[in-house]
Protein backbone atom coordinates (compact mmCIF):
# COMPACT_ATOMS: atom_id res chain seq x y z
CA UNK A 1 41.97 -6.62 29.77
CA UNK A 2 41.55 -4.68 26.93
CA UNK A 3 40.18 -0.61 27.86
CA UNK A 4 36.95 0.83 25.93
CA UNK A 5 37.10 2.82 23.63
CA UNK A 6 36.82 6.07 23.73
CA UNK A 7 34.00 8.40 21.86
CA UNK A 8 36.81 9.33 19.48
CA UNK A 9 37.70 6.14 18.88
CA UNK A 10 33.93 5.08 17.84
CA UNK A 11 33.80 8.04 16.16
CA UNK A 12 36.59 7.04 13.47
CA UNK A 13 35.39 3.98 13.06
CA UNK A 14 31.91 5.16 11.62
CA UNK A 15 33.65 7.54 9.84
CA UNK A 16 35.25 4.46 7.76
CA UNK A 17 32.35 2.88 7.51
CA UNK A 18 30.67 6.18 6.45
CA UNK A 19 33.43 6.51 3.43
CA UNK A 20 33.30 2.72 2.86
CA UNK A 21 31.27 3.24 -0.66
CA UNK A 22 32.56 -0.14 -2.00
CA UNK A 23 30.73 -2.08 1.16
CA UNK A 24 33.80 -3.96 2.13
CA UNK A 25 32.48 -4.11 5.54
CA UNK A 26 29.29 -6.13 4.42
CA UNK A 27 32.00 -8.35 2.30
CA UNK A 28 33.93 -8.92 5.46
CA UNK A 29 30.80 -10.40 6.92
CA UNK A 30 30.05 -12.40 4.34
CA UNK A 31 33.43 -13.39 4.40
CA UNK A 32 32.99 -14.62 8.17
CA UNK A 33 28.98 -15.78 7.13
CA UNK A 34 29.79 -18.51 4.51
CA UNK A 35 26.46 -18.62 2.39
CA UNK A 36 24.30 -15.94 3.87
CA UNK A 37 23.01 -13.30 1.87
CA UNK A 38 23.75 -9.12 2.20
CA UNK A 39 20.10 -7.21 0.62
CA UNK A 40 20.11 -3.66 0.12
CA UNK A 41 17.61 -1.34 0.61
CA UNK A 42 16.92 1.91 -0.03
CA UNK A 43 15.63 4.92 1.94
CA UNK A 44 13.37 5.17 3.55
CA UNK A 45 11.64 2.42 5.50
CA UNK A 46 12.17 -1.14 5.64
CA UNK A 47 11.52 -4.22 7.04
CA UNK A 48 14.76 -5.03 8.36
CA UNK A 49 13.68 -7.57 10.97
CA UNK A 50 12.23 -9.72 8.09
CA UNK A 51 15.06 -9.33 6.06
CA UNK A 52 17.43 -10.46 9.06
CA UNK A 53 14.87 -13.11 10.10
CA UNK A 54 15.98 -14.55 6.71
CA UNK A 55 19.51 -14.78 7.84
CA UNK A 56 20.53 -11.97 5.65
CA UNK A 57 22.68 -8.60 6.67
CA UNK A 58 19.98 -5.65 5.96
CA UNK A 59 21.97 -3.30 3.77
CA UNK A 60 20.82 0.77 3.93
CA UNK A 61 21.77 2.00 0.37
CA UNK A 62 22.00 5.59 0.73
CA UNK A 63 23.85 6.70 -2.55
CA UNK A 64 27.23 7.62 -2.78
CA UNK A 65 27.60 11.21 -1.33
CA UNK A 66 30.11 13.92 -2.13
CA UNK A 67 32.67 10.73 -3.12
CA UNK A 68 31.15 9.61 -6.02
CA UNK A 69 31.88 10.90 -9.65
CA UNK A 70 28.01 10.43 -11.40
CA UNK A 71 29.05 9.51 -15.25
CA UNK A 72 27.51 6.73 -16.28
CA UNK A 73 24.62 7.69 -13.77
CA UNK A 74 23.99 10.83 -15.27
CA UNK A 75 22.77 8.64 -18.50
CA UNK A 76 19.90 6.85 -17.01
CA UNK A 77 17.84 9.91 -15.50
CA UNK A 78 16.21 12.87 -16.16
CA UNK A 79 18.06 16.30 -14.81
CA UNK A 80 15.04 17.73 -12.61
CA UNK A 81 15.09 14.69 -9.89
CA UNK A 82 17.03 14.36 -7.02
CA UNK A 83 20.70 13.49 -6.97
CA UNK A 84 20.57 10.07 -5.20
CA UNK A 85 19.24 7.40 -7.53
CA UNK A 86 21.93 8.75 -9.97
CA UNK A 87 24.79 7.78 -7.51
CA UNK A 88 23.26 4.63 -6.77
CA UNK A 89 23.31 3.45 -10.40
CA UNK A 90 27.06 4.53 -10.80
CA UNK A 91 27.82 2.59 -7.62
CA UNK A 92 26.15 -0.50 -9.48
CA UNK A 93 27.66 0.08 -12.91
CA UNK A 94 31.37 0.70 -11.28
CA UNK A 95 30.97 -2.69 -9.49
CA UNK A 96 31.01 -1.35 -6.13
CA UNK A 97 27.46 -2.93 -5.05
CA UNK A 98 28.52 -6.38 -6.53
CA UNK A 99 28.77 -7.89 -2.73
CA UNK A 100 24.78 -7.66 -1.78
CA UNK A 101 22.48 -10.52 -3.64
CA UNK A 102 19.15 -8.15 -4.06
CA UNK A 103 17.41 -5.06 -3.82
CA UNK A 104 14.22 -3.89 -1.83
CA UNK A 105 13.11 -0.94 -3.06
CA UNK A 106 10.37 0.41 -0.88
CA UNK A 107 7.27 3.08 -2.17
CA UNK A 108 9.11 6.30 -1.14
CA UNK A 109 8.23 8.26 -4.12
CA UNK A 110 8.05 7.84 -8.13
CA UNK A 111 12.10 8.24 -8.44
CA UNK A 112 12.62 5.46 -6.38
CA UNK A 113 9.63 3.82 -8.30
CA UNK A 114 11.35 4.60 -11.48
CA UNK A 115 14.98 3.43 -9.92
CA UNK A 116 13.37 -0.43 -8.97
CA UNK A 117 12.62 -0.42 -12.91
CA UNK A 118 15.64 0.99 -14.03
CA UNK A 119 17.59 -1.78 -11.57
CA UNK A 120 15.63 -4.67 -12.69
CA UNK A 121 16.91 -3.33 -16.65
CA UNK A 122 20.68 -3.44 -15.73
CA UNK A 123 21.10 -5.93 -13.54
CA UNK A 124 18.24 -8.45 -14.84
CA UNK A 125 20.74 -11.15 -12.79
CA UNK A 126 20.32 -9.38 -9.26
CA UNK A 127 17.29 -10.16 -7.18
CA UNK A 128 15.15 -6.69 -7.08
CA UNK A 129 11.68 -6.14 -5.50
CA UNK A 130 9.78 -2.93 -5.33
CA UNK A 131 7.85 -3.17 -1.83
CA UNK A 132 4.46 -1.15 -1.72
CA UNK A 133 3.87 0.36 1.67
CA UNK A 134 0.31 0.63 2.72
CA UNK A 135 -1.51 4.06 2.73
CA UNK A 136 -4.30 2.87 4.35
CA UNK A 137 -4.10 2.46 7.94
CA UNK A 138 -6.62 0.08 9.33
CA UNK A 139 -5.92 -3.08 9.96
CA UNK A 140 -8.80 -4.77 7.51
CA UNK A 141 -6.90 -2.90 4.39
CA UNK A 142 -3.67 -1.87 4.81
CA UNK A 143 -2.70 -4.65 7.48
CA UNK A 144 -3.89 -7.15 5.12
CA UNK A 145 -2.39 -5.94 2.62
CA UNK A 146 1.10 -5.38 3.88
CA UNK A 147 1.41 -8.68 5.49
CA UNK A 148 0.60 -10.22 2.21
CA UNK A 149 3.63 -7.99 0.84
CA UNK A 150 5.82 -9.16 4.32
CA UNK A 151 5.23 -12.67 3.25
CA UNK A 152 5.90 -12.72 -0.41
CA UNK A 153 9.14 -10.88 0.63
CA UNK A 154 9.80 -13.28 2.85
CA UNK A 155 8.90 -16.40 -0.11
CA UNK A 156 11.29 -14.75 -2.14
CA UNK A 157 14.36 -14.10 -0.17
CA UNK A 158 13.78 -17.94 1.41
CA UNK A 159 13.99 -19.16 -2.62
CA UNK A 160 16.69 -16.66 -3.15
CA UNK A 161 19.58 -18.82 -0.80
CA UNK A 162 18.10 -17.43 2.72
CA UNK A 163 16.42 -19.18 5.56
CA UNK A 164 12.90 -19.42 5.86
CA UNK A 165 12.11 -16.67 8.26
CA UNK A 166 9.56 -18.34 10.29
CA UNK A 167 7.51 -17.70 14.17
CA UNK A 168 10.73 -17.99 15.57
CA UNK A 169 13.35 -16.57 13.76
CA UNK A 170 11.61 -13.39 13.60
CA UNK A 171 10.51 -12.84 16.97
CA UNK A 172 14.37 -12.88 17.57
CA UNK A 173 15.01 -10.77 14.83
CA UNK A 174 12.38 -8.19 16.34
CA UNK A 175 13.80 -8.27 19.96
CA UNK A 176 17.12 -7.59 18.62
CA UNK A 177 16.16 -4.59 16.78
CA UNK A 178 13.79 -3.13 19.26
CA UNK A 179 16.71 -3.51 21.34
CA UNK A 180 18.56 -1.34 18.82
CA UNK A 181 15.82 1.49 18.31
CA UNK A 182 16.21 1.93 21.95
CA UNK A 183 19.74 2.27 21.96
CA UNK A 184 19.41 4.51 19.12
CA UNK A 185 16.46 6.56 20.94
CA UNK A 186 18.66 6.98 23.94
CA UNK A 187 21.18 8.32 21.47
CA UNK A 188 18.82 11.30 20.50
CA UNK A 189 17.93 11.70 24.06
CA UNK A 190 21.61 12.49 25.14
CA UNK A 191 21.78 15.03 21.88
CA UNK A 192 18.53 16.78 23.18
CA UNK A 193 19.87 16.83 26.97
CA UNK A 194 23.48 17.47 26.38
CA UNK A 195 23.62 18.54 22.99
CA UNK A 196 27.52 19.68 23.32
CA UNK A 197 28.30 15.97 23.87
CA UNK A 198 27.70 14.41 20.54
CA UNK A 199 27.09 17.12 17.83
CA UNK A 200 24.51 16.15 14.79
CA UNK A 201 27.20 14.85 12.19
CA UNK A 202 28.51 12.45 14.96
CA UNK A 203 24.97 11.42 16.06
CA UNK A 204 24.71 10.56 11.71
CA UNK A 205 27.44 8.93 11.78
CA UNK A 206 26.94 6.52 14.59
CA UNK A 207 23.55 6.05 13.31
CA UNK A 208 24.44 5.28 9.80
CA UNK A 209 26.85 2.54 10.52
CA UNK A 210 24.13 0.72 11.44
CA UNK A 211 23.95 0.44 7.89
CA UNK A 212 26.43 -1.75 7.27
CA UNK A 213 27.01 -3.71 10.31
CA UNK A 214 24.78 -6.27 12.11
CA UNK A 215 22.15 -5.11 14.33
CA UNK A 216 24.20 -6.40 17.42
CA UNK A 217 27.31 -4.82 16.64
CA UNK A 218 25.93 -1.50 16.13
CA UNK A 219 23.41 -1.48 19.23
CA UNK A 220 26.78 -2.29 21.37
CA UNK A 221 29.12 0.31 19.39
CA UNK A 222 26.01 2.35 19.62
CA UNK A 223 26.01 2.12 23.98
CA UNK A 224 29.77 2.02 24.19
CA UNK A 225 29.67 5.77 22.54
CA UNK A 226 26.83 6.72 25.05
CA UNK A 227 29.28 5.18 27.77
CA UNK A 228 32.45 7.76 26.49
CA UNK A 229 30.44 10.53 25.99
CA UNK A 230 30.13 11.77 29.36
CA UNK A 231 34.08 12.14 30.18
CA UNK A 232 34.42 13.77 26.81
CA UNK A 233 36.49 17.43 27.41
CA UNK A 234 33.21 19.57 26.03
CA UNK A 235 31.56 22.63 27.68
CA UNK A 236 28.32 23.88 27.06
CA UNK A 237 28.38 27.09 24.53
CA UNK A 238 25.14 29.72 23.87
CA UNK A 239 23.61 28.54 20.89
CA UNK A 240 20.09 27.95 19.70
CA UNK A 241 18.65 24.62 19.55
CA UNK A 242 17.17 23.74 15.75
CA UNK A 243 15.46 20.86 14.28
CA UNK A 244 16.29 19.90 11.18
CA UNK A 245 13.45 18.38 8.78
CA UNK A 246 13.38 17.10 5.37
CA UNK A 247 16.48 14.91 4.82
CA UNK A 248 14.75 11.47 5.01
CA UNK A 249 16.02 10.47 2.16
CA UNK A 250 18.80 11.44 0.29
CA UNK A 251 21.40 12.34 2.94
CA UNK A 252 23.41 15.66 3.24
CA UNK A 253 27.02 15.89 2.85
CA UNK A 254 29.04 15.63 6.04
CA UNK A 255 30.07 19.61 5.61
CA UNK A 256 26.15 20.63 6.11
CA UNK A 257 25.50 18.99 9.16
CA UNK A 258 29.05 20.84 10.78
CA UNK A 259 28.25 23.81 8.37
CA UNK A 260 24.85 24.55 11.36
CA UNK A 261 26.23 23.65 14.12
CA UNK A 262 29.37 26.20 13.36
CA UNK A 263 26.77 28.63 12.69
CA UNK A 264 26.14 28.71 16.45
CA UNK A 265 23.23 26.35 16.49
CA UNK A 266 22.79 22.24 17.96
CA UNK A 267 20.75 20.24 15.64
CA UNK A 268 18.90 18.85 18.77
CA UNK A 269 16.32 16.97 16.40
CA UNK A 270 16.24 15.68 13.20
CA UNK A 271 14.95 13.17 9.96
CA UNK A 272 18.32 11.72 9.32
CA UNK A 273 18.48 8.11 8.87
CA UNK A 274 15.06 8.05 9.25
CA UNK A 275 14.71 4.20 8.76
CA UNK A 276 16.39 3.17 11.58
CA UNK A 277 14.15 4.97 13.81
CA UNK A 278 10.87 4.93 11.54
CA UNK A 279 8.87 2.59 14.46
CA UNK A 280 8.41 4.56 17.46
CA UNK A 281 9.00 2.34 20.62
CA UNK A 282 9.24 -1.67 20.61
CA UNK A 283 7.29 -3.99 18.79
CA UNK A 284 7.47 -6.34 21.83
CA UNK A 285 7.34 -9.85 21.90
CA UNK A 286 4.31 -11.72 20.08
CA UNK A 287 2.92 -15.13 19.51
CA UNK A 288 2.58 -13.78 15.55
CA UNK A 289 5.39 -11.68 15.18
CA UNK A 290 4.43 -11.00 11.75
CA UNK A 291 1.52 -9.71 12.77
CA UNK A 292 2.97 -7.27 15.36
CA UNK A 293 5.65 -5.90 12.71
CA UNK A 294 2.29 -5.46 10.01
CA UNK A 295 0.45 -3.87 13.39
CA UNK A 296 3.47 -1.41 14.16
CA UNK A 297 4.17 -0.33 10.94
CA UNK A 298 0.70 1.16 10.94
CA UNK A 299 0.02 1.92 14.74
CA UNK A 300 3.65 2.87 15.44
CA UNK A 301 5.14 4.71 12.42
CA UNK A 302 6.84 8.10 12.68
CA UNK A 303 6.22 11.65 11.31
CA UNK A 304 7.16 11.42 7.53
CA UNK A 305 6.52 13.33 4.56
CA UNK A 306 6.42 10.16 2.91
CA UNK A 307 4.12 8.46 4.92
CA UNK A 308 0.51 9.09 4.56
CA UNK A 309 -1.08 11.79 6.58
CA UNK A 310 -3.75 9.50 8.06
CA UNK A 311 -4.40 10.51 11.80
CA UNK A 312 -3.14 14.22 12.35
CA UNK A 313 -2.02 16.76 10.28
CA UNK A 314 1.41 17.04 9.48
CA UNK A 315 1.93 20.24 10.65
CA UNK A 316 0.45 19.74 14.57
CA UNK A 317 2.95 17.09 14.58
CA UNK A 318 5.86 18.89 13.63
CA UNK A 319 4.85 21.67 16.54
CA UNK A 320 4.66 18.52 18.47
CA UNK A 321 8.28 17.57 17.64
CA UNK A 322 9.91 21.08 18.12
CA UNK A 323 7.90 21.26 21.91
CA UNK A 324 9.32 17.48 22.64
CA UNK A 325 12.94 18.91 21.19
CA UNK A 326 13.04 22.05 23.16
CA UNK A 327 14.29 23.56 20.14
CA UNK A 328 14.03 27.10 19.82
CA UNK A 329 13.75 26.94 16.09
CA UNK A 330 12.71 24.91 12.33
CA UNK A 331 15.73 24.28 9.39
CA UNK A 332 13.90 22.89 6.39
CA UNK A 333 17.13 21.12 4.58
CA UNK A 334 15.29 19.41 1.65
CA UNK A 335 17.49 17.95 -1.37
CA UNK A 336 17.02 19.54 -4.26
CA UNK A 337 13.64 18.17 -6.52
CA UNK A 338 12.93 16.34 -3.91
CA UNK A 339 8.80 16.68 -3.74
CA UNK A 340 7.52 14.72 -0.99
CA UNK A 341 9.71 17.30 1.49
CA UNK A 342 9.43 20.35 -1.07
CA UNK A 343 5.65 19.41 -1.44
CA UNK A 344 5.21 19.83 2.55
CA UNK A 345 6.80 22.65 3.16
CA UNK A 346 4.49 25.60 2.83
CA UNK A 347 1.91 23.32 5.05
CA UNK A 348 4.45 23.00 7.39
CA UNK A 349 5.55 26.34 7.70
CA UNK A 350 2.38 27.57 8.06
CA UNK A 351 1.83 25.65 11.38
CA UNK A 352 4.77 27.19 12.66
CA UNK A 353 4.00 30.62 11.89
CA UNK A 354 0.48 30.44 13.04
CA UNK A 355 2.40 28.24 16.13
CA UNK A 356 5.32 31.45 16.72
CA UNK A 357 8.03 29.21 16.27
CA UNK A 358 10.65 30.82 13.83
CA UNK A 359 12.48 28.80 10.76
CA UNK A 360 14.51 28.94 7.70
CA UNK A 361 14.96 27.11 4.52
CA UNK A 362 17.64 25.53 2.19
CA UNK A 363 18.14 22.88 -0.17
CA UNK A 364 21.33 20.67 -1.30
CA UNK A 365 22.22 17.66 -3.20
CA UNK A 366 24.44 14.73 -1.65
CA UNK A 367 27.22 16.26 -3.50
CA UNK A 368 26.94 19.71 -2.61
CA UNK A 369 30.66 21.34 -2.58
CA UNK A 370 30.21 24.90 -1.39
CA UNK A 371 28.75 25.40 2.16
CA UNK A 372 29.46 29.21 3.02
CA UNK A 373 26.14 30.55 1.81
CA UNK A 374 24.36 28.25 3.94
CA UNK A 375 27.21 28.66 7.06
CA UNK A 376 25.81 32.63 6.43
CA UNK A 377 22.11 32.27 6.40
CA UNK A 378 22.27 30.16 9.40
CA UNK A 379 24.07 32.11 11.35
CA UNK A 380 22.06 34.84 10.70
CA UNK A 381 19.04 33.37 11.70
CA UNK A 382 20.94 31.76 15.12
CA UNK A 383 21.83 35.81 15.83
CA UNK A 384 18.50 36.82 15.06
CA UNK A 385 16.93 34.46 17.52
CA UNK A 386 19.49 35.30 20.50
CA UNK A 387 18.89 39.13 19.91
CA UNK A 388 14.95 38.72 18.91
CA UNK A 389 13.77 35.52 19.84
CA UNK A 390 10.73 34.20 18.02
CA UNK A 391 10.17 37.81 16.89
């Protein structure tokens, strides 16, 4: 009988699938899936259990990162927006997205407006759909509104090659990814109890590979890690605790995420990823699952500077996160031009100063090379806070 692997082991693997910019995991499925279809989708929410429903592998498109040379990229946008759309386009032109048979591109924010258009003009052969989120949050409006969208989606990818993803195959689809947000959830939960056991760039990397495998496999290689964490060989060190807002989106480099938690800080909380944990608890079993995915999109959606401020201000519920964290401090880490997080931020630190809770602020691009000057601000403010505190 084969032994389990160990936390390293895991660790490794996501850190494949985390450099695996050509997607030949998702062509290895496909591979053993004869005829199914692989959709991508970019950040930050998406309907993955409609998608999957449709027997298709939900694909999170997240850019290229610091491994990506933007040339051709470069051509096709304006220099004062974020870095990501420009590494998703070189990804396309260089071939490396070929695998996946369409595109959702959900209403984050006019770039990745502007990217759906930009898509649909060089690949006019791919399937591409821009998906409108609602902003309104009653059921009358914006749930009638967004199930319209869920079912046109799911029209489309039935006529594109998938299956049609009826009562039956989503309410499967559902249960298997609340099982997964659980899984994930109980993730965070061992980072915010025993930080020391799985830092933040391992917690983003188990995370991510959900990416790119199916929901299954990653809610198992997701427990199995949870399983080899406790006999890892780690001891509990004095740092501060932080929570880290503002990279929803466009992802940091690998190098930022060790960069704090060098400083003498645990990233106990954070926005990474942020689609695979955007509904908050299960959607649960339901005669009209369509219904209950339209209900907890609007009833059950997390904090998000891209989500419409609709019930309480942004600001109480970030002092509501950093209580829930324990953390002993804010890190705004917003990529650069990037205005839905830039936008909130003086809100948002404004409820923490008026709240005592202390923060600092830096921005980066997917790409960013040099890490020192953040490693130095951040360990300033971790020395400050364990000589100081809040003061």
């Amino acid at each position: 009988m084969a032994s389990a692997p160990t936390a390293t082991e895991l660790l490794e693997r996501c850190e494949r699938l985390f450099a695996d910019t050509a997607l030949d995991a998702v062509r290895a499925w496909k591979a053993a899936h004869p005829g199914r279809l692989a959709i991508g989708h970019l950040p930050v929410y998406a309907p993955r259990e409609l998608i999957h429903a449709a027997g298709a592998l939900p694909v999170a498109l997240q850019g290229g990162g610091d491994q990506v040379d933007i040339v051709k990229g470069d051509a096709c946008f304006q220099s004062y927006i974020c870095h990501l759309p420009r590494s998703t386009v070189e990804l396309g032109l260089t071939g490396d997205l070929d695998v996946l048979d369409g595109f959702v591109f959900p209403s984050t924010c006019d770039v990745i407006r502007n990217l759906s258009g930009i898509w649909k003009l060089l690949f006019p052969q791919k399937y591409a759909r821009f998906l409108d989120l609602p902003q309104a949050f009653d059921a009358s409006t914006g749930g009638r509104f967004y199930r319209h969208d869920l079912e046109e989606l799911g029209r489309e990818l039935h006529g594109l090659g998938g299956l049609p993803p009826d009562d039956g195959r989503l309410r499967a689809s559902i249960a298997l990814y609340d099982d997964n947000r659980r899984a994930i959830e109980k993730l965070y939960a061992l980072r915010r109890e025993t930080p020391w056991l799985c830092s933040s760039d391992e917690a983003f990397l188990l995370v991510k590979a959900g990416g790119v495998l199916d929901v299954q496999e990653h809610t198992a290689l997701l427990r199995a890690f949870i399983d080899a964490a406790g006999s890892r060989p780690r001891k509990r060190e004095d740092r501060i605790r932080l929570l880290l807002i503002g990279a929803f989106c466009e992802q940091p480099p690998l190098g930022v995420l060790r960069t704090l938690e060098k400083s003498g800080a645990y990233v106990v909380d954070d926005d990474l990823n942020l689609g695979a944990r955007w509904l908050e608890g299960d959607v649960g079993p339901s005669q009209r699952p369509l219904e209950a995915l339209v209900r907890a999109y609007l009833e059950q959606s997390t904090w998000a500077s891209t989500r419409f401020e609709h019930d309480e201000p942004r600001g109480a519920q970030l002092v509501k996160r950093v209580r829930r964290a324990g953390a002993d401090g804010v890190v705004f880490a917003a990529p650069s031009f990037c205005d839905p997080a830039l936008l909130d931020q003086p809100p948002l630190q404004k409820a923490l100063t008026e709240a005592g809770v202390p923060f600092f602020s830096f921005k980066y691009a997917e790409n960013t090379g040099q890490f020192q000057g953040i490693r130095e601000q951040a360990g300033t403010f971790s020395d400050s806070l364990k000589l100081w505190g809040a003061a």
